[in-house]
C-alpha atoms as a PDB file:
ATOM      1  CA  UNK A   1      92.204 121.299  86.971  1.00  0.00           C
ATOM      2  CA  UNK A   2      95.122 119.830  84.825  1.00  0.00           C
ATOM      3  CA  UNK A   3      93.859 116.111  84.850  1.00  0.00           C
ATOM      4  CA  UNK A   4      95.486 115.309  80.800  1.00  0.00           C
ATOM      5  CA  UNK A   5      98.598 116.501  82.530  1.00  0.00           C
ATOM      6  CA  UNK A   6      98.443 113.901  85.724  1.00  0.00           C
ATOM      7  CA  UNK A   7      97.591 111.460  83.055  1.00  0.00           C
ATOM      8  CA  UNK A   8     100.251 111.993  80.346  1.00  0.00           C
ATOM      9  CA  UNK A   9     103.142 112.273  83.416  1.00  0.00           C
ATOM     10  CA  UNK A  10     102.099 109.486  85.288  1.00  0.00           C
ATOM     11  CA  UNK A  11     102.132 107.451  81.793  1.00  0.00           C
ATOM     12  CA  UNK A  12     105.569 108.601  81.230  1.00  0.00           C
ATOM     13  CA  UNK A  13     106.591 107.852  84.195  1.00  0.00           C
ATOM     14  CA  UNK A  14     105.392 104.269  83.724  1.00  0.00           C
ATOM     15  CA  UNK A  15     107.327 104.235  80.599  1.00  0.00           C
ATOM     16  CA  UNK A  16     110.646 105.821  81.378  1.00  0.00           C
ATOM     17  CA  UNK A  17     110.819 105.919  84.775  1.00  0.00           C
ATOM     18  CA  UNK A  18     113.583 108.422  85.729  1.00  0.00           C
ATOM     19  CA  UNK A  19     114.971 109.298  82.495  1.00  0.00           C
ATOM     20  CA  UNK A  20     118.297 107.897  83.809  1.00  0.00           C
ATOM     21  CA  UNK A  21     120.051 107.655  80.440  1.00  0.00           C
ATOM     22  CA  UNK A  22     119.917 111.100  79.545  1.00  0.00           C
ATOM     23  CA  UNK A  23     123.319 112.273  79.853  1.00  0.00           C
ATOM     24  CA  UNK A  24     122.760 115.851  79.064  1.00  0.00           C
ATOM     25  CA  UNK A  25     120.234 116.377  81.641  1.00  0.00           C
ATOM     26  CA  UNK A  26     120.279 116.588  85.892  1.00  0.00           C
ATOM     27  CA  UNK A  27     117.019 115.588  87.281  1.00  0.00           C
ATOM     28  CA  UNK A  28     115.274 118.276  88.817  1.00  0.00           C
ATOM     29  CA  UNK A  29     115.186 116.850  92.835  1.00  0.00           C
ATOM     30  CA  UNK A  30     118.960 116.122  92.064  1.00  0.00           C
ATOM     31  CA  UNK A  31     118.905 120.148  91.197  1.00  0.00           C
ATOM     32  CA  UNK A  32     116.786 121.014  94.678  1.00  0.00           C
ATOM     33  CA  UNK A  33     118.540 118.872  96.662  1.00  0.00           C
ATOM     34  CA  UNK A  34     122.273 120.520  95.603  1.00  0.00           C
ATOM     35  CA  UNK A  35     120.841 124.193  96.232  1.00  0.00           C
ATOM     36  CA  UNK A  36     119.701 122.766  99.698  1.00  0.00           C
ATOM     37  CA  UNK A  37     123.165 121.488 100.492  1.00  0.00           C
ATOM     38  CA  UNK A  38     124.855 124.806  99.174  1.00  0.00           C
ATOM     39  CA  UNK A  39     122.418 127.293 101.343  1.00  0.00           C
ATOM     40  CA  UNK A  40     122.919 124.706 104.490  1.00  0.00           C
ATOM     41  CA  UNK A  41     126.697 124.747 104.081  1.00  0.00           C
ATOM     42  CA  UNK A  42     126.270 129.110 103.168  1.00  0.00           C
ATOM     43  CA  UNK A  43     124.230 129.746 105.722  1.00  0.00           C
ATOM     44  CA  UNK A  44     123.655 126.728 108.690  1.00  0.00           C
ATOM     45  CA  UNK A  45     122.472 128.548 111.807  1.00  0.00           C
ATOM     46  CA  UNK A  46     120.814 127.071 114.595  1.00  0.00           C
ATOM     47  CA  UNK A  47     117.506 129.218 114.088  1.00  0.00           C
ATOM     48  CA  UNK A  48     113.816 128.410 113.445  1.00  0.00           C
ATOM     49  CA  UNK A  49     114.514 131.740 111.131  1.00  0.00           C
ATOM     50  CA  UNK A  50     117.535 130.593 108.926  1.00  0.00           C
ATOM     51  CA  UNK A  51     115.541 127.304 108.147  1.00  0.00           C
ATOM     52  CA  UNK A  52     112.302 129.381 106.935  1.00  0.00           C
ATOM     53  CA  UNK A  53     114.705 131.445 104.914  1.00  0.00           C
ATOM     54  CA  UNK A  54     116.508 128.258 103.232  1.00  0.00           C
ATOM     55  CA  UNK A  55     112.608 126.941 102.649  1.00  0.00           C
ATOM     56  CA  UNK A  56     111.066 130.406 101.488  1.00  0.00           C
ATOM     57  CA  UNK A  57     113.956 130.745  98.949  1.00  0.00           C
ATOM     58  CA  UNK A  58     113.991 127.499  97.783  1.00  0.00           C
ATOM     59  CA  UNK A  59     110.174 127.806  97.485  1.00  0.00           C
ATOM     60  CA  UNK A  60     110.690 131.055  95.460  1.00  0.00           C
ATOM     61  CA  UNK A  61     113.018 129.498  93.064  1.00  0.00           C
ATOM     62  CA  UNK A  62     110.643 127.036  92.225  1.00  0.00           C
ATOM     63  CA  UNK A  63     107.757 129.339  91.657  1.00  0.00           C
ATOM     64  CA  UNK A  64     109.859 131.924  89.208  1.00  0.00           C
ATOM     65  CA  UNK A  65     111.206 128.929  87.260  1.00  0.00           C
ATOM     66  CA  UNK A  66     108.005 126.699  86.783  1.00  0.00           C
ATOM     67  CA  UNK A  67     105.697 129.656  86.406  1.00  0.00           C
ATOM     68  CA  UNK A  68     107.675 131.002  83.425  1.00  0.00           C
ATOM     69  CA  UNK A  69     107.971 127.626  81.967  1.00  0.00           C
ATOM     70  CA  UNK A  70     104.012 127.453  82.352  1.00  0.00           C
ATOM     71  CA  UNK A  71     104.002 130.638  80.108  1.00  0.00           C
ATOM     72  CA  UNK A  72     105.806 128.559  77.352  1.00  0.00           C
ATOM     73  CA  UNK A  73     102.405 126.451  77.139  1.00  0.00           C
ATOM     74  CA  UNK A  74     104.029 123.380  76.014  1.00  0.00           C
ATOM     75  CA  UNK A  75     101.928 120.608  77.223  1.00  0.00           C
ATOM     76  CA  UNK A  76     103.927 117.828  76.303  1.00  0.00           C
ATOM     77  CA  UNK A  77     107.457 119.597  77.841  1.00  0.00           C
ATOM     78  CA  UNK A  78     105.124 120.628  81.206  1.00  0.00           C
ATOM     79  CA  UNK A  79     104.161 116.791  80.996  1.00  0.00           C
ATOM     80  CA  UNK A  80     107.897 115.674  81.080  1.00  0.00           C
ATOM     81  CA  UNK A  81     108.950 117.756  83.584  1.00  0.00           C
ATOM     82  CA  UNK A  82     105.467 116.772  85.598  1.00  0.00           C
ATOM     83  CA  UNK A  83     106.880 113.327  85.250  1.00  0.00           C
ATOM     84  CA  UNK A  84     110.038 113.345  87.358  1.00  0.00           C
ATOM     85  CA  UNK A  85     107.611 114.382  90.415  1.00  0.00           C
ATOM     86  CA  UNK A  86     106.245 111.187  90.141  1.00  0.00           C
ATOM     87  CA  UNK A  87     108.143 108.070  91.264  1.00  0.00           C
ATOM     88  CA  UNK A  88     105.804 105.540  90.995  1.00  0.00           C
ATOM     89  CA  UNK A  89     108.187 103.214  88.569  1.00  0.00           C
ATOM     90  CA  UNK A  90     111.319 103.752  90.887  1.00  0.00           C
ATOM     91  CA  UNK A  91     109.745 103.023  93.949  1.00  0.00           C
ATOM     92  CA  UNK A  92     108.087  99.714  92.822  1.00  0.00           C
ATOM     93  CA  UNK A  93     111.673  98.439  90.998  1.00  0.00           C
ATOM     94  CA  UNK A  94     113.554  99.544  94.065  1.00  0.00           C
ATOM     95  CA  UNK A  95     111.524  97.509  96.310  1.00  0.00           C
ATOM     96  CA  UNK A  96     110.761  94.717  94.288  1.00  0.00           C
ATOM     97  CA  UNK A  97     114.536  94.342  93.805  1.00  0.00           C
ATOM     98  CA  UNK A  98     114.365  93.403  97.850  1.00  0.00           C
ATOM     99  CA  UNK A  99     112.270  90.113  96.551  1.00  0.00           C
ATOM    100  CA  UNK A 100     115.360  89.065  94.228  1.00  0.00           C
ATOM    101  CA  UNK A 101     118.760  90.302  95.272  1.00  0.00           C
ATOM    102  CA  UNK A 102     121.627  88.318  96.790  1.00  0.00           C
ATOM    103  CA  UNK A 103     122.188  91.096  99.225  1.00  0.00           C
ATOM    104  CA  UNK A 104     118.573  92.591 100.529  1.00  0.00           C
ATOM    105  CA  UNK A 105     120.224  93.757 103.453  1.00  0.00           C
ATOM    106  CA  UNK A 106     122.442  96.131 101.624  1.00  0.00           C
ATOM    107  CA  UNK A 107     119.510  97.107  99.213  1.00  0.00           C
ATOM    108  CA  UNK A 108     117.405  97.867 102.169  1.00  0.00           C
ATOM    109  CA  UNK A 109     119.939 100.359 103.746  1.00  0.00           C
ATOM    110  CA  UNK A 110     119.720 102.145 100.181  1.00  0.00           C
ATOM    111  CA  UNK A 111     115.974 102.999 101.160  1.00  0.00           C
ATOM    112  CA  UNK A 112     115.893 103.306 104.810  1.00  0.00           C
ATOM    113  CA  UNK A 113     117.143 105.476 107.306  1.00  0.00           C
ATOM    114  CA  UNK A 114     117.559 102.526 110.555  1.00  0.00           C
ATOM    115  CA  UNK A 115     119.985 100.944 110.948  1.00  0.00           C
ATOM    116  CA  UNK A 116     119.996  97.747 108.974  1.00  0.00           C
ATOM    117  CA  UNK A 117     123.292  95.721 110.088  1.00  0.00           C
ATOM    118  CA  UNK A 118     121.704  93.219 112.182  1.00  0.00           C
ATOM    119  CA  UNK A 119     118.366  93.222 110.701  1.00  0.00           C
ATOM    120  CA  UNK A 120     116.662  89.574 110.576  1.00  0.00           C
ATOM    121  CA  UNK A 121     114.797  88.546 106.831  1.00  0.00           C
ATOM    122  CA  UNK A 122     111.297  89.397 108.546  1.00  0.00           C
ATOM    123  CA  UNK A 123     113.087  93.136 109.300  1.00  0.00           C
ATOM    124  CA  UNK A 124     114.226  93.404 106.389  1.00  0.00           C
ATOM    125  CA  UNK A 125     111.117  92.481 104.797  1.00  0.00           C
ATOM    126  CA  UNK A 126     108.886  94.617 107.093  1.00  0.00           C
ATOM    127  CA  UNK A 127     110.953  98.208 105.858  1.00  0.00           C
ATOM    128  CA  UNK A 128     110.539  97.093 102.541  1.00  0.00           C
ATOM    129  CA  UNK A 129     106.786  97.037 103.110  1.00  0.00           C
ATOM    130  CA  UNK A 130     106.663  99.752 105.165  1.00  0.00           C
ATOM    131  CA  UNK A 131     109.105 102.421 102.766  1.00  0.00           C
ATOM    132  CA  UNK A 132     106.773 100.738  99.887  1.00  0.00           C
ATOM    133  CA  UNK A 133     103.672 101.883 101.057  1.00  0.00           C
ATOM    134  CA  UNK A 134     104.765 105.519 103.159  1.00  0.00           C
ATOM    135  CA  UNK A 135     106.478 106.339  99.779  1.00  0.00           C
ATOM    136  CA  UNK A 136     102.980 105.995  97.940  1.00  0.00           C
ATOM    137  CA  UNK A 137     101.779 108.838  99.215  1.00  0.00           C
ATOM    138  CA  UNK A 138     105.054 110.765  98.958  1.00  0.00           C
ATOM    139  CA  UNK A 139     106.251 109.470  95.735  1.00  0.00           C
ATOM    140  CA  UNK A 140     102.796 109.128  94.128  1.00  0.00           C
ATOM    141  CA  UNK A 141      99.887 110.157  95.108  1.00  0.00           C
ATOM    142  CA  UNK A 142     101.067 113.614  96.563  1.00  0.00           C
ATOM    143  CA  UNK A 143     102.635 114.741  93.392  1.00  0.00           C
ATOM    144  CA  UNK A 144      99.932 114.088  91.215  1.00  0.00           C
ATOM    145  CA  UNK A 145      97.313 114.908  93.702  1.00  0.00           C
ATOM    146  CA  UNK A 146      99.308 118.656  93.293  1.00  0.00           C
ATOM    147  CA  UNK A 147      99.917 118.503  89.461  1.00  0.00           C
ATOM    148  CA  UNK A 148      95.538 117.977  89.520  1.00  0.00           C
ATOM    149  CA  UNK A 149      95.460 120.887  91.385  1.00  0.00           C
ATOM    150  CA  UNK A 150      98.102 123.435  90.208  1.00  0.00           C
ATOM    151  CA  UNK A 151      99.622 121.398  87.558  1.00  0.00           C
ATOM    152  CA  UNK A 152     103.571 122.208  87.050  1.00  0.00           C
ATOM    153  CA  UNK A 153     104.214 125.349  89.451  1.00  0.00           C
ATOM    154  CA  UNK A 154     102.036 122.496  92.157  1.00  0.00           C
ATOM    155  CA  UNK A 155     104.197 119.472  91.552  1.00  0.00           C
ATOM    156  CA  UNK A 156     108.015 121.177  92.280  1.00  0.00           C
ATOM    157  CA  UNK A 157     106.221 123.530  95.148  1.00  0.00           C
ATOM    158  CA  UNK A 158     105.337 120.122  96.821  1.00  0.00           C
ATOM    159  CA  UNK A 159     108.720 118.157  95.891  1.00  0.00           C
ATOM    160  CA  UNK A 160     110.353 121.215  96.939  1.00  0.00           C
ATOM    161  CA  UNK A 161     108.927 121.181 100.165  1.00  0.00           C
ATOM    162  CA  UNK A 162     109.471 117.268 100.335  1.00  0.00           C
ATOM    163  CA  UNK A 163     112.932 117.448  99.710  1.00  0.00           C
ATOM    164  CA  UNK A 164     113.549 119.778 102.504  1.00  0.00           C
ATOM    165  CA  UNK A 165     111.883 117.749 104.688  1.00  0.00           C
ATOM    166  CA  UNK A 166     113.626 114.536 103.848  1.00  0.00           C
ATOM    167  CA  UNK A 167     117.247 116.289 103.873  1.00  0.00           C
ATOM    168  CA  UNK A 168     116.823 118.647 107.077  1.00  0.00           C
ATOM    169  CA  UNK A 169     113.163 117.684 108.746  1.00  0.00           C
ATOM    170  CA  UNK A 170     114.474 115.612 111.271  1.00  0.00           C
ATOM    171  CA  UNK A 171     114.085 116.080 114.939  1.00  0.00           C
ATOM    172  CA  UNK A 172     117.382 115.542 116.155  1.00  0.00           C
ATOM    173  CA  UNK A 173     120.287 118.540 117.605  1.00  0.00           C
ATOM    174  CA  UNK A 174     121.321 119.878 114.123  1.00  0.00           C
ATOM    175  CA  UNK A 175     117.426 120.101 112.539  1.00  0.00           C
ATOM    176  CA  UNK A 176     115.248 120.733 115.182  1.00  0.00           C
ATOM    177  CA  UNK A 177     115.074 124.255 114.814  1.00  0.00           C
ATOM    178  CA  UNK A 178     116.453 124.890 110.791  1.00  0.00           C
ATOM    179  CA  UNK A 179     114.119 121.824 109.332  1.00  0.00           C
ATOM    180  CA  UNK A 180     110.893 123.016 111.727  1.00  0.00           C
ATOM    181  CA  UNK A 181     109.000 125.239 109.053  1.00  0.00           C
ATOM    182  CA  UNK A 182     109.851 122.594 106.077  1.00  0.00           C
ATOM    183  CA  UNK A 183     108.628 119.558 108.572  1.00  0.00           C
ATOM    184  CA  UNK A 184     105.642 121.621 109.328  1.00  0.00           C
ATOM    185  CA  UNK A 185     104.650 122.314 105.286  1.00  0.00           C
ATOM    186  CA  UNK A 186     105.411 118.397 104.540  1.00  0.00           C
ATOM    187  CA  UNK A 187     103.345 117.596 107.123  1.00  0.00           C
ATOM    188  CA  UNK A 188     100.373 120.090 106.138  1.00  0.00           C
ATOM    189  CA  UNK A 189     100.660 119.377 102.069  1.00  0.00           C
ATOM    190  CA  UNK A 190     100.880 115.426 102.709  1.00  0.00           C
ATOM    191  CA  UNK A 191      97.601 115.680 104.982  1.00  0.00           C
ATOM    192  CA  UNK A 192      95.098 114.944 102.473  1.00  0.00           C
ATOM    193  CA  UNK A 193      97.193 112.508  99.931  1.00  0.00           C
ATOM    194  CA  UNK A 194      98.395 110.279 103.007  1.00  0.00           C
ATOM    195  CA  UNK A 195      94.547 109.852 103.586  1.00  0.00           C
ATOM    196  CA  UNK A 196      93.841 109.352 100.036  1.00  0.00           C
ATOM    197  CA  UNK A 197      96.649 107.134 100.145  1.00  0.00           C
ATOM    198  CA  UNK A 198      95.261 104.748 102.980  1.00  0.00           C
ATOM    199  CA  UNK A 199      91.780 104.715 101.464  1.00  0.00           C
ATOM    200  CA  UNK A 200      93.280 103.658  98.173  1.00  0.00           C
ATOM    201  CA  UNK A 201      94.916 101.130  99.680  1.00  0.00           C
ATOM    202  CA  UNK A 202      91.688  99.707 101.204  1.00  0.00           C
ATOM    203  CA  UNK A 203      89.839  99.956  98.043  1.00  0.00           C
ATOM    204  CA  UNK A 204      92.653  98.068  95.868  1.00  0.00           C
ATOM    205  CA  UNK A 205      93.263  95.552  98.230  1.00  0.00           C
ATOM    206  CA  UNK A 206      88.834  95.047  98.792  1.00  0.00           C
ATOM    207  CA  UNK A 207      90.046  95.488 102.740  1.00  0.00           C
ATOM    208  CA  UNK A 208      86.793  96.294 104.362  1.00  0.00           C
ATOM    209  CA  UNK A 209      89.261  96.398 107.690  1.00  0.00           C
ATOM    210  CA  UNK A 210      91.827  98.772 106.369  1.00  0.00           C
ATOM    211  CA  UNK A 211      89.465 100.900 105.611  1.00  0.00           C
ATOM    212  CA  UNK A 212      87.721 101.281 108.854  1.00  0.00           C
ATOM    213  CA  UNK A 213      91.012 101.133 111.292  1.00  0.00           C
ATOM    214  CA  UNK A 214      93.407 102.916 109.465  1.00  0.00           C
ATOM    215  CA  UNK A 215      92.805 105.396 111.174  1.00  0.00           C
ATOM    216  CA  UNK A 216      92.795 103.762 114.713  1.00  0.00           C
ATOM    217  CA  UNK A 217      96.354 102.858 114.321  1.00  0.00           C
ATOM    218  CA  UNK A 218      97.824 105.369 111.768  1.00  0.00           C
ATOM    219  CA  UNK A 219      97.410 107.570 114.433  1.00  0.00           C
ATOM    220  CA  UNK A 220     100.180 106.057 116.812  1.00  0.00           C
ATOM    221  CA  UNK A 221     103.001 107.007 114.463  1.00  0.00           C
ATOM    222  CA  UNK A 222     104.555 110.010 115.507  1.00  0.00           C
ATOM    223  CA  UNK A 223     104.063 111.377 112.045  1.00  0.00           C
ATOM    224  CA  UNK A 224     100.552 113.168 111.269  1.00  0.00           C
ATOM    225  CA  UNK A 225     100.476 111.454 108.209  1.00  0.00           C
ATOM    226  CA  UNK A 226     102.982 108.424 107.622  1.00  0.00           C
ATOM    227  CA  UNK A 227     101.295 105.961 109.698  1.00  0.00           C
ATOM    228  CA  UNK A 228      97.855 105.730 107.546  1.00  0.00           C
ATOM    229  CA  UNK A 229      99.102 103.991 104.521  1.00  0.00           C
ATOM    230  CA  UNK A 230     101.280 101.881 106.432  1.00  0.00           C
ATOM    231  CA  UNK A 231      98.430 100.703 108.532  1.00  0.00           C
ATOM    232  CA  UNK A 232      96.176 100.364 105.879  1.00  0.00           C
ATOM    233  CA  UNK A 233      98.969  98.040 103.752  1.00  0.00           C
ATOM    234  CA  UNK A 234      99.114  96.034 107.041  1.00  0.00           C
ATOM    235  CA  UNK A 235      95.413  95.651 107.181  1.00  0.00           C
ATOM    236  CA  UNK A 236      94.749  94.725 104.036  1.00  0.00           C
ATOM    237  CA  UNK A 237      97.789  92.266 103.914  1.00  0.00           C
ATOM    238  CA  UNK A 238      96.978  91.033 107.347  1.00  0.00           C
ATOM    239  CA  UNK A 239     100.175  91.375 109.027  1.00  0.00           C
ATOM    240  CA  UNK A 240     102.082  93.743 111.494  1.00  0.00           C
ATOM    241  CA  UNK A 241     104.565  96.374 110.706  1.00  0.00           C
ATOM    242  CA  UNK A 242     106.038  98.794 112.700  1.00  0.00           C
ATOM    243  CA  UNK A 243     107.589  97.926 116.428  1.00  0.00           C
ATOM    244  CA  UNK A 244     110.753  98.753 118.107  1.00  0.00           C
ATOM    245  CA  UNK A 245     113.235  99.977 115.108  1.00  0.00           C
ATOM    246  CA  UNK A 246     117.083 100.549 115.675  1.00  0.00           C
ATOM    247  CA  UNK A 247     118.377 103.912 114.416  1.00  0.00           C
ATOM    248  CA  UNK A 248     121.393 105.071 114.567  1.00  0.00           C
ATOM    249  CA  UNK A 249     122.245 102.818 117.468  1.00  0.00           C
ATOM    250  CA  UNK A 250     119.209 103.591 119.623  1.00  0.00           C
ATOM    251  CA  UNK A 251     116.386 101.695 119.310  1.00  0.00           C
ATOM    252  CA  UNK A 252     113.100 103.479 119.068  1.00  0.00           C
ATOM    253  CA  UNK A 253     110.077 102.095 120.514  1.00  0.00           C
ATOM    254  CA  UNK A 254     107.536 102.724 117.628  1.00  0.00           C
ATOM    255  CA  UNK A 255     104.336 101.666 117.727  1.00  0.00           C
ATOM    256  CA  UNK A 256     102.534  98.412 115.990  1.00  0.00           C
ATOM    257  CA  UNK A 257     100.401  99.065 112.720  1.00  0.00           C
ATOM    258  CA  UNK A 258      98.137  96.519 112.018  1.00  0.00           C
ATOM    259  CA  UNK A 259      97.221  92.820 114.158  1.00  0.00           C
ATOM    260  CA  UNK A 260      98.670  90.045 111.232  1.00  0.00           C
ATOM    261  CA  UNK A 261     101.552  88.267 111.529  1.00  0.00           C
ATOM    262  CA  UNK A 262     104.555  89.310 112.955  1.00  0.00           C
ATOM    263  CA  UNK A 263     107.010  87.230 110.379  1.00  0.00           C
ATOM    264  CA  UNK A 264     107.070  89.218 107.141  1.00  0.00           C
ATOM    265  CA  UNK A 265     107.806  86.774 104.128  1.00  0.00           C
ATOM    266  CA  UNK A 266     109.174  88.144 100.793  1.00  0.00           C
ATOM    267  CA  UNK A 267     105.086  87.325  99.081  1.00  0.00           C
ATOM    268  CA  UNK A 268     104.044  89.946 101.281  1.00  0.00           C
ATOM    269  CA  UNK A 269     106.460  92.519  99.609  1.00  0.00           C
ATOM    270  CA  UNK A 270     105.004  90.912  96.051  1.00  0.00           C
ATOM    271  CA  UNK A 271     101.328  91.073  97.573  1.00  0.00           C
ATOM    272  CA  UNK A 272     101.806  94.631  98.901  1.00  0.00           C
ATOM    273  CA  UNK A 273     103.614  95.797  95.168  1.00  0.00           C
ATOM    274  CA  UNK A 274     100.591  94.782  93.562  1.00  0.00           C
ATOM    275  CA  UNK A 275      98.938  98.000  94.353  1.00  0.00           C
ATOM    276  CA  UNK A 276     101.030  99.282  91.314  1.00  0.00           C
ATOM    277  CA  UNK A 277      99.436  97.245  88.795  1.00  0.00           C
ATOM    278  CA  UNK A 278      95.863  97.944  90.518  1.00  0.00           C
ATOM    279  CA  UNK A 279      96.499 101.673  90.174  1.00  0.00           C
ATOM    280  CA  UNK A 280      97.938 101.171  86.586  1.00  0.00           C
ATOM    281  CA  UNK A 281      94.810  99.590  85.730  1.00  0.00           C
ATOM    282  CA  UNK A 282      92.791 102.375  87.513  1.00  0.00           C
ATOM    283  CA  UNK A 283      94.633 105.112  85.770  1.00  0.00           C
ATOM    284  CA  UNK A 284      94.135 103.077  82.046  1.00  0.00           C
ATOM    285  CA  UNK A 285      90.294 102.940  82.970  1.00  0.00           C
ATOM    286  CA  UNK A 286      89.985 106.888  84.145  1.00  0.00           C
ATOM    287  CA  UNK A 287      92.008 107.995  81.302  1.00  0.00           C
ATOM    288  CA  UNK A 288      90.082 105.427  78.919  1.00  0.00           C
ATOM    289  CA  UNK A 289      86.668 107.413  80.690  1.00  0.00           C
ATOM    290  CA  UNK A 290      88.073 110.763  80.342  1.00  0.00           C
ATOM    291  CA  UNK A 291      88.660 110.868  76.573  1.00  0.00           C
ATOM    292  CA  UNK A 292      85.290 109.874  75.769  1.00  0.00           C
ATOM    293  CA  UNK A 293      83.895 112.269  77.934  1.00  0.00           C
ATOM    294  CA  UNK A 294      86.382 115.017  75.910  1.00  0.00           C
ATOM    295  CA  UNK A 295      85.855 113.826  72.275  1.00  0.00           C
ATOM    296  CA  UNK A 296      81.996 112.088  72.318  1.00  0.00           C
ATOM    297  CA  UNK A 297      80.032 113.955  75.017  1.00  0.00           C
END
């Protein structure tokens, strides 16, 4: 168990956010996300096969590297790398920006993959909601869920994998075939923090509702796991998200998450980005717990 490390990383995170100052340093998804582009424009084939080699060898990569950093046994360098996993600061300041900007509609297209020309302010509102609380478990909880677990060589083997998934997962003519084995690992290592995710969500928010039909309607989305902490944020902020969703010029009938209000106002965005400062507070009160189990018991 590496739990100082999920605590130091997260903190940093908190602090620094994504480091985006540094001018002698590429982040490390910037780095994954480049070697996925240069083995898709190498070696692109439309094969189930070609797509587990581009995720194996990415995968492999990311093993050699982190494990022989991990030798190194510098906690406080394992901790800042640990950190850019995490995107808990990012996601809350991108979203929150949606509450202030002179242009949400153009912010919003920066986070979203539909289409957001024609989208009304209750759209526009409802994706930032929505990206808010899918990304939790993505941006969040996953990561540290898998630095707990396997600490470094755990955090970049899951960002790896959702990388992949967010650059060639998609079910459409190109990806269907070279994203399948990277949609299918996302989908498998986001299983248990999209759960954790939703319950989390429940707790925070004191949602005795979201807790108990999360499940009910999480499972609608066509994803095995994106549709639980979007239903739970629903429930617990009492409105609906979800519904028919333009992309790409076809509009998708998705199902509805959740039995509020249809007209999503910019205090829901607020209300649902106040699960950051609840799990700030949590993380100040487990870390608080855990060093006076280490240095008085």
């Amino acid at each position: 168990m590496y739990l100082a490390l999920v605590f130091i990383a997260y903190f940093i995170d908190f602090l620094f956010g994504e480091f985006e100052n540094l001018k002698y340093f590429k982040h490390p998804i910037i780095i994954i996300g480049n070697y996925i582009k240069w083995f898709e424009k190498k070696f692109y084939k439309d094969s189930i096969f070609r797509g587990f080699l581009l995720t194996f060898s990415l995968l492999l990569i990311i093993f050699i590297i982190t494990s022989i950093i991990e030798l190194f046994d510098i906690f406080i360098l394992e901790a800042f790398l640990c950190s850019f996993a995490i995107s808990s600061k990012m996601l809350y300041d991108s979203v929150k920006k949606i509450t202030t900007s002179t242009n949400p509609r153009y912010d919003i297209s920066m986070l979203v993959s539909r289409d957001t020309t024609n989208l009304s302010n209750s759209d526009i509102n409802k994706a930032a909601v929505e990206t808010y609380a899918e990304n939790l478990s993505d941006g969040v909880i996953a990561p540290m869920f898998y630095i707990l677990l396997f600490g470094l060589v755990g955090a970049f083997i899951y960002k790896g994998v959702n990388t992949l998934d967010s650059m060639v997962g998609y079910r459409n003519k190109r990806y269907e075939k070279f994203g399948k084995v990277s949609a299918i690992l996302d989908d498998i290592l986001n299983y248990i923090p999209a759960r954790i995710t939703a319950i989390l969500i429940a707790l925070f928010f004191k949602s005795k509702k979201a807790f108990k039909e999360f499940t009910k309607y999480g499972k609608k989305h066509e994803s095995l796991n994106a549709g639980l902490p979007i239903s739970a944020m629903a429930l617990a902020l009492n409105i609906k998200l979800g519904g028919p969703t333009s992309y790409f010029g076809k509009i998708k009938d998705k199902p509805f998450f959740g039995e509020g209000k249809e007209n999503i106002e910019k205090t829901d965005i607020s209300k649902a980005l106040e699960f950051k400062s609840k799990f700030d507070l949590f993380m100040v009160s487990f870390f608080i717990i855990y060093l006076i189990s280490e240095f008085f018991l």
